[in-house]
N, C-alpha and C. Protein backbone atom coordinates (compact mmCIF):
# COMPACT_ATOMS: atom_id res chain seq x y z
N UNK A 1 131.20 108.99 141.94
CA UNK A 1 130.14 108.55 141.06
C UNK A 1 129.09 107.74 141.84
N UNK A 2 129.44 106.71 142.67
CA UNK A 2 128.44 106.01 143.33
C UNK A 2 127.75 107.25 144.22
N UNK A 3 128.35 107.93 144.97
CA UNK A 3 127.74 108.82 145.86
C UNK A 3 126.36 109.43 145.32
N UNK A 4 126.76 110.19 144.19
CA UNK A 4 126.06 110.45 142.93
C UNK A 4 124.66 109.83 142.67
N UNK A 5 124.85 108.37 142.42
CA UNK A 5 123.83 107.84 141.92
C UNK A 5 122.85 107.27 143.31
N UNK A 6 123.53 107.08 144.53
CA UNK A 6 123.11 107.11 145.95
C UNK A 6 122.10 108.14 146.11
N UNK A 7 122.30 109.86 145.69
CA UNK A 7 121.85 110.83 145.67
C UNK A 7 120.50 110.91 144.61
N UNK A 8 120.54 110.42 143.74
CA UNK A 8 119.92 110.77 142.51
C UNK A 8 118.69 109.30 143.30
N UNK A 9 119.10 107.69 143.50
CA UNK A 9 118.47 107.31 143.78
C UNK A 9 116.95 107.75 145.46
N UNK A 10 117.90 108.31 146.10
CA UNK A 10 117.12 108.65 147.40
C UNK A 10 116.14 109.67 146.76
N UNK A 11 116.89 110.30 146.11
CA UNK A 11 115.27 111.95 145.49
C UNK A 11 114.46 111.31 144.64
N UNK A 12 114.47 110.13 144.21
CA UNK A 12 113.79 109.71 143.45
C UNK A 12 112.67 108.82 144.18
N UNK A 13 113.51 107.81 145.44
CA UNK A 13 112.35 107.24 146.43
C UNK A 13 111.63 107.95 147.12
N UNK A 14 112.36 109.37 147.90
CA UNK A 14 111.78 110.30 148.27
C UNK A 14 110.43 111.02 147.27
N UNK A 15 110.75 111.09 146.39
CA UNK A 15 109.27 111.77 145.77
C UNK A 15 108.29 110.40 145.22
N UNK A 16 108.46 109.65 145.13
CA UNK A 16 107.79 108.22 144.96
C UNK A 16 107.02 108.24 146.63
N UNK A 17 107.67 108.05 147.30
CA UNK A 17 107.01 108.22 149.10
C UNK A 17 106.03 109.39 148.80
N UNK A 18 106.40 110.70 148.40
CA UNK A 18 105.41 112.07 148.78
C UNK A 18 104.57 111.51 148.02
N UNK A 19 104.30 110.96 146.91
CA UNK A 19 103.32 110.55 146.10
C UNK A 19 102.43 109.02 146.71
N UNK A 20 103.28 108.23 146.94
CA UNK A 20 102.57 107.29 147.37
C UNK A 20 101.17 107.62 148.69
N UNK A 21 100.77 106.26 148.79
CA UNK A 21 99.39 106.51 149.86
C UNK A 21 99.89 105.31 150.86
N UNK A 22 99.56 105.88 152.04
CA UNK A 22 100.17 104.97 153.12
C UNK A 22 98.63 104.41 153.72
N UNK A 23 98.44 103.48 154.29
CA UNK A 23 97.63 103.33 154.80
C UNK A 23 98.19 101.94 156.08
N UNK A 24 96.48 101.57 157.08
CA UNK A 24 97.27 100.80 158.09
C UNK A 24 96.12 100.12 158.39
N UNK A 25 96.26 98.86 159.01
CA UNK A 25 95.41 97.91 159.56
C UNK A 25 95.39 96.38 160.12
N UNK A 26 93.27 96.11 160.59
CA UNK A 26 94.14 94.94 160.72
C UNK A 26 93.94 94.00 160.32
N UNK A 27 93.99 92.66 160.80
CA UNK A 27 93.62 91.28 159.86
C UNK A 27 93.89 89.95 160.65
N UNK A 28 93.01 89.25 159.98
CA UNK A 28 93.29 87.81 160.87
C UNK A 28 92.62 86.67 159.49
N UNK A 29 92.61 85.55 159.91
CA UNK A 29 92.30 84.62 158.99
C UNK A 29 92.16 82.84 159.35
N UNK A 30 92.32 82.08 158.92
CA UNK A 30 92.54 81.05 159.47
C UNK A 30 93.65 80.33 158.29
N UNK A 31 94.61 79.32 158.69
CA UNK A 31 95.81 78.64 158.37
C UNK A 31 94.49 76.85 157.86
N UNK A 32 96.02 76.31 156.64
CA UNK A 32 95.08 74.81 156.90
C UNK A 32 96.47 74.10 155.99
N UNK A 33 96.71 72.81 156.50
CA UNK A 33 97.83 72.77 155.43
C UNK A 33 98.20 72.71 154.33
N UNK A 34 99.12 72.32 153.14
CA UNK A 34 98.82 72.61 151.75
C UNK A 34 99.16 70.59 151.21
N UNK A 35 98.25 70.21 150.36
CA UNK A 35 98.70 68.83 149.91
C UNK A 35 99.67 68.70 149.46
N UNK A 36 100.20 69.90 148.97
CA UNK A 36 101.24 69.54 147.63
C UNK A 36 101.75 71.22 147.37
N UNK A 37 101.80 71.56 146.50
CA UNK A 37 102.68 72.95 146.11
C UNK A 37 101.47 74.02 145.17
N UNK A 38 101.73 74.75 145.10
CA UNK A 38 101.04 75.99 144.94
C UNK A 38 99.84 75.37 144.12
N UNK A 39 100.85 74.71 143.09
CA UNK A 39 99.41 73.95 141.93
C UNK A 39 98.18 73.32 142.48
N UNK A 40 98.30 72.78 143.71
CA UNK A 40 97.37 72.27 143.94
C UNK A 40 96.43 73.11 144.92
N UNK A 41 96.21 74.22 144.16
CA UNK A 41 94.98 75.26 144.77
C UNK A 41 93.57 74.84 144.61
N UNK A 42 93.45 74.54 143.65
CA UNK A 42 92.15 74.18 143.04
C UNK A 42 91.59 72.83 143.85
N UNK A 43 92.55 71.79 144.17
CA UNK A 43 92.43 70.27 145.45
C UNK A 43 92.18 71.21 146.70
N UNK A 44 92.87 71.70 147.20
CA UNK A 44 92.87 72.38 148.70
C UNK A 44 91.85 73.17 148.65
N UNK A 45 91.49 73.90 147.88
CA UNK A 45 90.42 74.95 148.64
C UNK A 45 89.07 74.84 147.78
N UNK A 46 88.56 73.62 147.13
CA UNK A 46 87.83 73.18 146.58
C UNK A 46 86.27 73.98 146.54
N UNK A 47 86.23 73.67 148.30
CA UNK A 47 84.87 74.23 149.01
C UNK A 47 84.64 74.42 150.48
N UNK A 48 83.94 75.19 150.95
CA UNK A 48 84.23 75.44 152.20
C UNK A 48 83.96 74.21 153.18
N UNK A 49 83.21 73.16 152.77
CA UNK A 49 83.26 71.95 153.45
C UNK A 49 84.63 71.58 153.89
N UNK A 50 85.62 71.74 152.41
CA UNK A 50 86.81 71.26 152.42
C UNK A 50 87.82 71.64 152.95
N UNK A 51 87.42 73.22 152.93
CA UNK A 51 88.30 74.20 153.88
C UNK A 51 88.14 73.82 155.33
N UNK A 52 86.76 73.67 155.75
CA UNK A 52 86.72 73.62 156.83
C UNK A 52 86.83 72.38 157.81
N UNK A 53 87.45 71.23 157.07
CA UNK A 53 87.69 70.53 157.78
C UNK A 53 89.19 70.33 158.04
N UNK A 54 89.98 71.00 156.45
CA UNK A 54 91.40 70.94 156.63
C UNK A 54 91.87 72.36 157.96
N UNK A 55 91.08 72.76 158.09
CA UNK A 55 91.57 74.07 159.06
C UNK A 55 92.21 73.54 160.57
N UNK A 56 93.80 74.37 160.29
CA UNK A 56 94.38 74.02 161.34
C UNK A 56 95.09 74.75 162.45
N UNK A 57 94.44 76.25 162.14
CA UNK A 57 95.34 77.18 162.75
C UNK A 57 94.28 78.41 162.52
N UNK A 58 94.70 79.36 163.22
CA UNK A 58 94.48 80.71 162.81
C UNK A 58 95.33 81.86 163.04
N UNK A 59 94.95 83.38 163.02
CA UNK A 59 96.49 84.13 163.17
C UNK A 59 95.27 85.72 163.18
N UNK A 60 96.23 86.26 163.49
CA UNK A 60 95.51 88.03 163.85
C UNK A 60 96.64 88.90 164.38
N UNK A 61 96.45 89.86 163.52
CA UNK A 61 97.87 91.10 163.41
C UNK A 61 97.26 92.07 162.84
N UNK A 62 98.35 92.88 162.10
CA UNK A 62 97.98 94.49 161.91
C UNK A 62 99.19 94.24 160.31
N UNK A 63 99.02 95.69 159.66
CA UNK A 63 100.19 95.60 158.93
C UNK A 63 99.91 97.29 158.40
N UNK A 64 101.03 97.78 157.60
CA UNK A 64 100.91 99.27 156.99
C UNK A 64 101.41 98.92 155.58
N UNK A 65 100.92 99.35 154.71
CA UNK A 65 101.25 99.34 153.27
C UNK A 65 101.34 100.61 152.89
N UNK A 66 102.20 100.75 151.62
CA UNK A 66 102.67 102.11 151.05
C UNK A 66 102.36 101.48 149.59
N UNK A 67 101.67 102.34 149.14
CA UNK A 67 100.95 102.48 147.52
C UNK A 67 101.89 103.38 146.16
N UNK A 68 102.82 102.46 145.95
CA UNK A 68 103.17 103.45 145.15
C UNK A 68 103.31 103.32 143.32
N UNK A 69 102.35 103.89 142.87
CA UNK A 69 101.74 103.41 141.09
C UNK A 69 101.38 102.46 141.01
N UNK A 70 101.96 101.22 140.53
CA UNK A 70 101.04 99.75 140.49
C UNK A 70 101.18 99.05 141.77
N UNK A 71 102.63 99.72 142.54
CA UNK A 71 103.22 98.27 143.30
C UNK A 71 103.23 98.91 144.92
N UNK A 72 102.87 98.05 145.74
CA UNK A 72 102.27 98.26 147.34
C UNK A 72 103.85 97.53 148.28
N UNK A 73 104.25 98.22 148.62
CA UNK A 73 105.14 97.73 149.90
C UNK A 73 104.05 97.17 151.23
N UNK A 74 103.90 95.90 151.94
CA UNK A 74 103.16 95.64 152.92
C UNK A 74 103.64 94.88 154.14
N UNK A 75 104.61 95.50 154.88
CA UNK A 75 105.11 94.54 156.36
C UNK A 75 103.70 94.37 156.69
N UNK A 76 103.45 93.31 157.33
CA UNK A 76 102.77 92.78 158.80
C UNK A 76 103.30 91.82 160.01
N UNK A 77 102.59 92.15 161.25
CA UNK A 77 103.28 91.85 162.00
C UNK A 77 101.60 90.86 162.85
N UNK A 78 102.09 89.46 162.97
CA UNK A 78 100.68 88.41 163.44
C UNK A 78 100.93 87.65 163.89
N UNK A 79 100.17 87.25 165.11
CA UNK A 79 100.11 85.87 165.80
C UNK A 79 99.41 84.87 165.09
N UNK A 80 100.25 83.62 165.25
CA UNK A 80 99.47 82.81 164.89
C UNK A 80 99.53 81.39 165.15
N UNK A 81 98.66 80.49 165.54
CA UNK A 81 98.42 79.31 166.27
C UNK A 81 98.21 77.80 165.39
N UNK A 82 99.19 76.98 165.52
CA UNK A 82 98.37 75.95 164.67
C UNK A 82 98.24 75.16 165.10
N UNK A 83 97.74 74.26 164.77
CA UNK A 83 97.40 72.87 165.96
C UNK A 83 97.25 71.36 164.87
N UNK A 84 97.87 70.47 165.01
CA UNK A 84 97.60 69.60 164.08
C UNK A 84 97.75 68.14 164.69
N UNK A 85 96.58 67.37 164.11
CA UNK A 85 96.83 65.76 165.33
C UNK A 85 97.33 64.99 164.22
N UNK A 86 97.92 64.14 164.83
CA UNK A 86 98.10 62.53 163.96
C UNK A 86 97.59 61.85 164.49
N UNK A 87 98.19 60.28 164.14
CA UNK A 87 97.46 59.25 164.33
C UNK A 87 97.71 59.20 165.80
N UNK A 88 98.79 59.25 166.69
CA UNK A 88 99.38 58.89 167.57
C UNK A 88 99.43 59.96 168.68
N UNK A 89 99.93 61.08 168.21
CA UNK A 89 100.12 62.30 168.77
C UNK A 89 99.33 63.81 168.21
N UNK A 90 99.50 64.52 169.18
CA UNK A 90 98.94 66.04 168.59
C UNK A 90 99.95 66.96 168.60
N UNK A 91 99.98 68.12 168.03
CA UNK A 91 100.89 69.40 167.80
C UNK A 91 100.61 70.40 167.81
N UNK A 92 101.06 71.29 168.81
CA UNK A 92 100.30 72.57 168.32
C UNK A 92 101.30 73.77 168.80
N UNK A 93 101.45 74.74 168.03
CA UNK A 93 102.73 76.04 168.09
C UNK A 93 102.22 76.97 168.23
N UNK A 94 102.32 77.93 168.74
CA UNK A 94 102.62 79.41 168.30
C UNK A 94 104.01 80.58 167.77
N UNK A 95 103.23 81.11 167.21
CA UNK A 95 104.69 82.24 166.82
C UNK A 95 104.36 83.05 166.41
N UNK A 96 105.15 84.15 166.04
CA UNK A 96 105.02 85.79 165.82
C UNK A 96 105.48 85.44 164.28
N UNK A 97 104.85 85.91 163.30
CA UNK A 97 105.29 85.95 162.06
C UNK A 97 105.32 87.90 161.29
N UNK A 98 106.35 87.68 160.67
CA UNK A 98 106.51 88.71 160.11
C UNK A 98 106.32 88.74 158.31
N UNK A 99 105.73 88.78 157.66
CA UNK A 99 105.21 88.59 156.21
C UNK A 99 105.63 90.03 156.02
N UNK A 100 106.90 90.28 154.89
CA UNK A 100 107.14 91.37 154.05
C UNK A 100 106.47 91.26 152.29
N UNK A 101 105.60 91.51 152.30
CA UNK A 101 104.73 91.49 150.89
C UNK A 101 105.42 92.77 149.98
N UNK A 102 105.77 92.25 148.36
CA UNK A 102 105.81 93.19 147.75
C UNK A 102 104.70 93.15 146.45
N UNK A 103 103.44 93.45 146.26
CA UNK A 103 102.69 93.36 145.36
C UNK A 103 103.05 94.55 144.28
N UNK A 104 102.05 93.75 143.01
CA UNK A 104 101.90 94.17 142.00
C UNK A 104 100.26 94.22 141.67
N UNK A 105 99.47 95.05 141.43
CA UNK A 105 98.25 95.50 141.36
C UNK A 105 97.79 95.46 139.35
N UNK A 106 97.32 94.40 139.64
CA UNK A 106 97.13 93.74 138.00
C UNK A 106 96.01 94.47 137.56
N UNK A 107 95.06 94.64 138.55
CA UNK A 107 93.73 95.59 138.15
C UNK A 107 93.38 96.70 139.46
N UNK A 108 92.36 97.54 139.80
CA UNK A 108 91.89 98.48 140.58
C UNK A 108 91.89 97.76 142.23
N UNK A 109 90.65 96.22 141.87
CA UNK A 109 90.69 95.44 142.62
C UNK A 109 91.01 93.98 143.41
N UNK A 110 92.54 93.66 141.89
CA UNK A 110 93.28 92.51 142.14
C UNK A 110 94.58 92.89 142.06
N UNK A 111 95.01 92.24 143.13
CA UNK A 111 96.29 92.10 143.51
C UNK A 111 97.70 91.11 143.64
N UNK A 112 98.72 91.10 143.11
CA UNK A 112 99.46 89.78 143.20
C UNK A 112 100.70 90.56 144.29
N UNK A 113 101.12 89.48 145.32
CA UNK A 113 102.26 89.80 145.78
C UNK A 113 102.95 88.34 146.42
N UNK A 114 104.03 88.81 146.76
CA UNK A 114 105.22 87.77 147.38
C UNK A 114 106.08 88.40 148.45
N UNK A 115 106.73 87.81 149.05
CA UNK A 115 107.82 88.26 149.81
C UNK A 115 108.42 87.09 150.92
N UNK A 116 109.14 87.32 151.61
CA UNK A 116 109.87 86.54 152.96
C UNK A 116 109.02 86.67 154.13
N UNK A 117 108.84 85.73 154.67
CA UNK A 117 108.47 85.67 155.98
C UNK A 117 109.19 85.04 157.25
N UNK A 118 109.11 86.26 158.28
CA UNK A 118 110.00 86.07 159.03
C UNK A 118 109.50 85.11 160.32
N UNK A 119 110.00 84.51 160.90
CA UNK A 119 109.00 83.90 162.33
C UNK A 119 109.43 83.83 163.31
N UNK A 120 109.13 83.78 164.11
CA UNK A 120 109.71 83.55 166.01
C UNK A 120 108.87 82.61 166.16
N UNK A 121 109.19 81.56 166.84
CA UNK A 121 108.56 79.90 166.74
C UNK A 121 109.17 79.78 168.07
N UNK A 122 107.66 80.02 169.01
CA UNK A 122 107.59 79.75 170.43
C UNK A 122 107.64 78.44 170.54
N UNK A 123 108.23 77.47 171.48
CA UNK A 123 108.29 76.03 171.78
C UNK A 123 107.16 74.83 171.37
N UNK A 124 107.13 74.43 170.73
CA UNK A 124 106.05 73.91 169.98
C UNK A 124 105.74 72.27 171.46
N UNK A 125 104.03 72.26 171.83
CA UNK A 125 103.81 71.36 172.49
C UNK A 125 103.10 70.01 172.23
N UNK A 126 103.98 68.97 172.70
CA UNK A 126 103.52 67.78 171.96
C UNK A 126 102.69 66.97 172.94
N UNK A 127 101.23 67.24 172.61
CA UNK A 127 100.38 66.59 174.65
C UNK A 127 100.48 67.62 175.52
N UNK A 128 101.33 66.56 176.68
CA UNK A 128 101.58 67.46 177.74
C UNK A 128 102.70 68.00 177.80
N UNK A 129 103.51 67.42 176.82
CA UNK A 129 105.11 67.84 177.53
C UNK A 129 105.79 68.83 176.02
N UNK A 130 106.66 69.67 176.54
CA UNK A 130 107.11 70.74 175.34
C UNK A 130 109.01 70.61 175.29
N UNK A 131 109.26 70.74 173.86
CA UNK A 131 110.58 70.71 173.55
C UNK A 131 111.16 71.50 174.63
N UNK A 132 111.86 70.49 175.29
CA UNK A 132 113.04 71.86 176.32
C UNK A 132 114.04 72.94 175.31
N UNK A 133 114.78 72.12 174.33
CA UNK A 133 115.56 73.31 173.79
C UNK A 133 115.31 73.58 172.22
N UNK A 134 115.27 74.52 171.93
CA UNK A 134 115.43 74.55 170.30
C UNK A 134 116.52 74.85 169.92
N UNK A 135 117.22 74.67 168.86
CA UNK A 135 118.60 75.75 168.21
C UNK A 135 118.29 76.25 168.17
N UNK A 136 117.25 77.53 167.62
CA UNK A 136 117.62 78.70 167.05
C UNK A 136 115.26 78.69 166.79
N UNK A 137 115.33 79.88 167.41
CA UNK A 137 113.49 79.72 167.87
C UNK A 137 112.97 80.56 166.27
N UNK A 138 114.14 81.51 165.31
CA UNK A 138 113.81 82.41 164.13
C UNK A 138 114.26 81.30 162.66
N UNK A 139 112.80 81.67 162.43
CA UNK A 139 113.09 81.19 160.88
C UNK A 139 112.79 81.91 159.91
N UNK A 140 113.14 81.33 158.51
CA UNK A 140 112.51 82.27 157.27
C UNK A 140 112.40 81.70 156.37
N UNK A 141 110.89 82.08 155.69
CA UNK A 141 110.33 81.31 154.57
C UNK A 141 109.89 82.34 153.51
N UNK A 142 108.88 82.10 152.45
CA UNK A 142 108.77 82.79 151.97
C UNK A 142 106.74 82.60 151.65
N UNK A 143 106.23 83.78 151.05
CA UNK A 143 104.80 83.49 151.00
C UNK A 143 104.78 83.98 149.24
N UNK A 144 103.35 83.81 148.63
CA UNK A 144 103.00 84.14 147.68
C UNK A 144 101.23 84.25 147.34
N UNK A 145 100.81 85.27 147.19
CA UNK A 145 99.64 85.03 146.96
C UNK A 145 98.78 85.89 145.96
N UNK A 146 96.95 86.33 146.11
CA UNK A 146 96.32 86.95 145.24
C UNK A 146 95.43 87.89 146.39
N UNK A 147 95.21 89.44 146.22
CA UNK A 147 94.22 89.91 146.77
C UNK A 147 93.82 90.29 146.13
N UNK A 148 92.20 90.07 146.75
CA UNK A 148 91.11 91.35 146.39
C UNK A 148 90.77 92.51 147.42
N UNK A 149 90.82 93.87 146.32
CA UNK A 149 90.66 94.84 147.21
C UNK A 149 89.69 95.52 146.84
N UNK A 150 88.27 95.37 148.00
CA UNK A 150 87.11 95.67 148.24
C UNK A 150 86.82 97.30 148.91
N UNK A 151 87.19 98.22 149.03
CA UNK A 151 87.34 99.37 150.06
C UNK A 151 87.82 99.19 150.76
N UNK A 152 87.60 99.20 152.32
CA UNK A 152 88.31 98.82 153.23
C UNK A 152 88.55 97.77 153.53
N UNK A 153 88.01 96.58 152.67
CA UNK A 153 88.53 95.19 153.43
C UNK A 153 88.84 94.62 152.10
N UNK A 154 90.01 93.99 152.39
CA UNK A 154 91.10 93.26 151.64
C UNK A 154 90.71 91.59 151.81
N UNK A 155 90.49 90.87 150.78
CA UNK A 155 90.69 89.37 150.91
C UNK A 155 91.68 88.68 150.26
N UNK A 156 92.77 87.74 151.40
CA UNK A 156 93.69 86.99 150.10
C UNK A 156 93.60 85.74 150.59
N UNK A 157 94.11 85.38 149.31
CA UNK A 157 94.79 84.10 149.81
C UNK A 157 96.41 83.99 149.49
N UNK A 158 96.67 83.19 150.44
CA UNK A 158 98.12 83.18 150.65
C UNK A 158 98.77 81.50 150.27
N UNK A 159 99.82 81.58 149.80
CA UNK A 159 100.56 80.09 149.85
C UNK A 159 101.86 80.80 150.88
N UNK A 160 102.13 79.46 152.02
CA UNK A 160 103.15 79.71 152.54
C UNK A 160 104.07 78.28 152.61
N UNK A 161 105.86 78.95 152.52
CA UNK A 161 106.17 77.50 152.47
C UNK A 161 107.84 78.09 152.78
N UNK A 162 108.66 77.04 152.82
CA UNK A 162 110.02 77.04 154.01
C UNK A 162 110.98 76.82 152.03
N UNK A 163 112.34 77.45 152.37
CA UNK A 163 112.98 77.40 151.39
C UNK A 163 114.10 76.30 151.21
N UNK A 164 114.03 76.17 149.69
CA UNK A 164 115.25 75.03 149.41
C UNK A 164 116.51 74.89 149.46
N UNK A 165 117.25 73.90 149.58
CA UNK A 165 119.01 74.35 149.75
C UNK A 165 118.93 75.33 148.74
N UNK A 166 118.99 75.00 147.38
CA UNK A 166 119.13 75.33 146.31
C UNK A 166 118.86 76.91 146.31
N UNK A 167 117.21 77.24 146.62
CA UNK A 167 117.32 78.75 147.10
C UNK A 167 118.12 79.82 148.59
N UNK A 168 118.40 78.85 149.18
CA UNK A 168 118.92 79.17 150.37
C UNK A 168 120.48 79.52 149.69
N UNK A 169 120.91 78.97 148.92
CA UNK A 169 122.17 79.20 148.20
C UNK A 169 122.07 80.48 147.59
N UNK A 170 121.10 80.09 146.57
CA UNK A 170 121.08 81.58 145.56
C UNK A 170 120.88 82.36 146.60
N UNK A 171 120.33 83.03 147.78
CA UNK A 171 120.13 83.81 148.46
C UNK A 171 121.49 84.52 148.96
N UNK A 172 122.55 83.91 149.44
CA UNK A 172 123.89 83.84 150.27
C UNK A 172 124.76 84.06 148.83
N UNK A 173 124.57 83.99 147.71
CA UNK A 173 125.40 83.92 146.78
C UNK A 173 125.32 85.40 146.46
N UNK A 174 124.05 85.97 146.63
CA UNK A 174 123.67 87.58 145.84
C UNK A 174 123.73 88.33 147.11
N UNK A 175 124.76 88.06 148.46
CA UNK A 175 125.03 88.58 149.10
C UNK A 175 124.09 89.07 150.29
N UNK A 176 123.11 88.45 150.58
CA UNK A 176 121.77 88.59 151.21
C UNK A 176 121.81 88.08 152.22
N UNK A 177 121.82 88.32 153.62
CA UNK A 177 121.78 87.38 154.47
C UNK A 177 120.29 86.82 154.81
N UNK A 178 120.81 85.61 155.62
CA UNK A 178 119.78 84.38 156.11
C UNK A 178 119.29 84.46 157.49
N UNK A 179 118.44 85.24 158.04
CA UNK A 179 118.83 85.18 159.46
C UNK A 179 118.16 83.76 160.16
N UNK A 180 118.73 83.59 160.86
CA UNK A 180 118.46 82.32 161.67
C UNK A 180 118.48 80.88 161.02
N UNK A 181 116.89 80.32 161.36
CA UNK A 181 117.26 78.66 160.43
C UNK A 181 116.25 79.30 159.01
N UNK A 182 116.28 78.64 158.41
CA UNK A 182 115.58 78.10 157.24
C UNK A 182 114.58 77.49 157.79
N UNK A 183 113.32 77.85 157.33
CA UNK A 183 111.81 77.23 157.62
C UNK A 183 111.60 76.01 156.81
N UNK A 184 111.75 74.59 157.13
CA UNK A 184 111.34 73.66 156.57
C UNK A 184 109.86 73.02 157.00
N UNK A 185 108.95 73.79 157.28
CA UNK A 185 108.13 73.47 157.78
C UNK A 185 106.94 72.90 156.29
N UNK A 186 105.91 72.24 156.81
CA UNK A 186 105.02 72.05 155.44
C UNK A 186 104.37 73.53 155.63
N UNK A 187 104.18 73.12 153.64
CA UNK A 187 103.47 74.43 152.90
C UNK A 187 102.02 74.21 153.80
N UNK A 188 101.58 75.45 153.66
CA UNK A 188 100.58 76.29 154.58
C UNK A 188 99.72 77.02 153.56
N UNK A 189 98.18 76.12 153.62
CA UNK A 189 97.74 77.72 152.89
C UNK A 189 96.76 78.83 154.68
N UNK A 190 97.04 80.38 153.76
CA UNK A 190 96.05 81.17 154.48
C UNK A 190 94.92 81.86 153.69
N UNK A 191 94.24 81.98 154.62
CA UNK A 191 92.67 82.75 153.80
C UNK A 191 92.74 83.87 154.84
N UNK A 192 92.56 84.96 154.37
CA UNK A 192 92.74 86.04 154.98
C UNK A 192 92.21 86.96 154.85
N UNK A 193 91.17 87.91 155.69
CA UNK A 193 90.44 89.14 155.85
C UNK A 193 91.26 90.02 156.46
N UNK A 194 91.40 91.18 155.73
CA UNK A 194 92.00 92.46 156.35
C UNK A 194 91.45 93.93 156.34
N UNK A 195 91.42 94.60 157.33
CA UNK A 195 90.35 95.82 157.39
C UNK A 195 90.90 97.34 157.65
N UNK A 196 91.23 98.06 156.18
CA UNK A 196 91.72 99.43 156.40
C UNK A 196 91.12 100.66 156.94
N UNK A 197 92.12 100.94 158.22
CA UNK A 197 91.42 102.02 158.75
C UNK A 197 91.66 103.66 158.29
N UNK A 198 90.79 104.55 157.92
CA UNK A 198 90.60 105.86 157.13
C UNK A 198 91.21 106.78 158.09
């Protein structure tokens, strides 16, 4: 019986794929941090004065999406740099992030999606001198955001942010693995331009 429904499920993704629209591209944006939690969109990105002084990073990658009826499958794969001072000291990282987006397409040209994001978190440098060791350089968080889709160029915005015990549990409980650490890093917003190629 499972075999069965194994069977029945694959011919069913399989003709969902022949139907869907694949497409590929690329994108970059700039990072800035977040005050507080998703709610506070409307404080953070007020105006571009405001944007542009909280700006603390930027990032540039590629990604392929698969279109299928309302809802878009979207890996991307991006560098991205942040840099942030305090009072005392400065900070600044790089890493390879991996953003698995699963949207839902509310209208022609708006878009909602979410997913996990994966990271490789190159040695982060403080001044002159850089962490000799890390535990473990992979983390995983999760993103959430809104696009608009213009023809070939896509605009979103993104909330990004590191997960709670609490979800880190439910995750391991529904049998899912965790790879590496858990991203406790602060929430992150991104503004993001992306450009599909025909």
């Amino acid at each position: 019986m499972r075999y069965k429904n194994f069977f029945y499920f694959t011919i069913l993704f399989s003709s969902l794929i022949g139907y869907g629209q694949f497409e590929y591209g690329v994108k970059g944006g700039i990072q800035m941090p977040a005050s507080g939690t998703i709610m506070d969109a409307a404080k953070d990105l007020s105006s571009m004065s405001t944007i542009n002084a909280n700006r603390s990073g930027y990032f540039i990658g590629s990604y392929v999406s698969l279109d299928i009826l309302l809802f878009y499958l979207r890996p991307e794969l991006q560098f991205s740099y942040l840099n942030r001072d305090f009072e005392s000291f400065s900070l600044s990282q790089s890493r390879i992030e991996a953003p698995v987006s699963l949207g839902f397409k509310l209208l022609p040209v708006l878009s909602v999606f979410a997913g996990p994001t994966f990271q490789y978190n190159f040695e982060p440098t403080v001044q002159d001198f850089s962490f000799s060791s890390l535990e473990e350089k992979t983390t995983l968080g999760i993103h959430m955001g809104v696009r608009a889709h213009l023809g070939a160029l896509h605009f979103d915005v993104r909330f990004d942010r590191g997960l709670s015990p609490n979800e880190v549990q439910l995750i391991e409980q529904n049998g899912m693995p965790t790879f590496g650490r858990i991203d406790t890093r602060p929430n992150v917003w991104s503004l993001g331009l992306s450009y599909r190629f025909d």
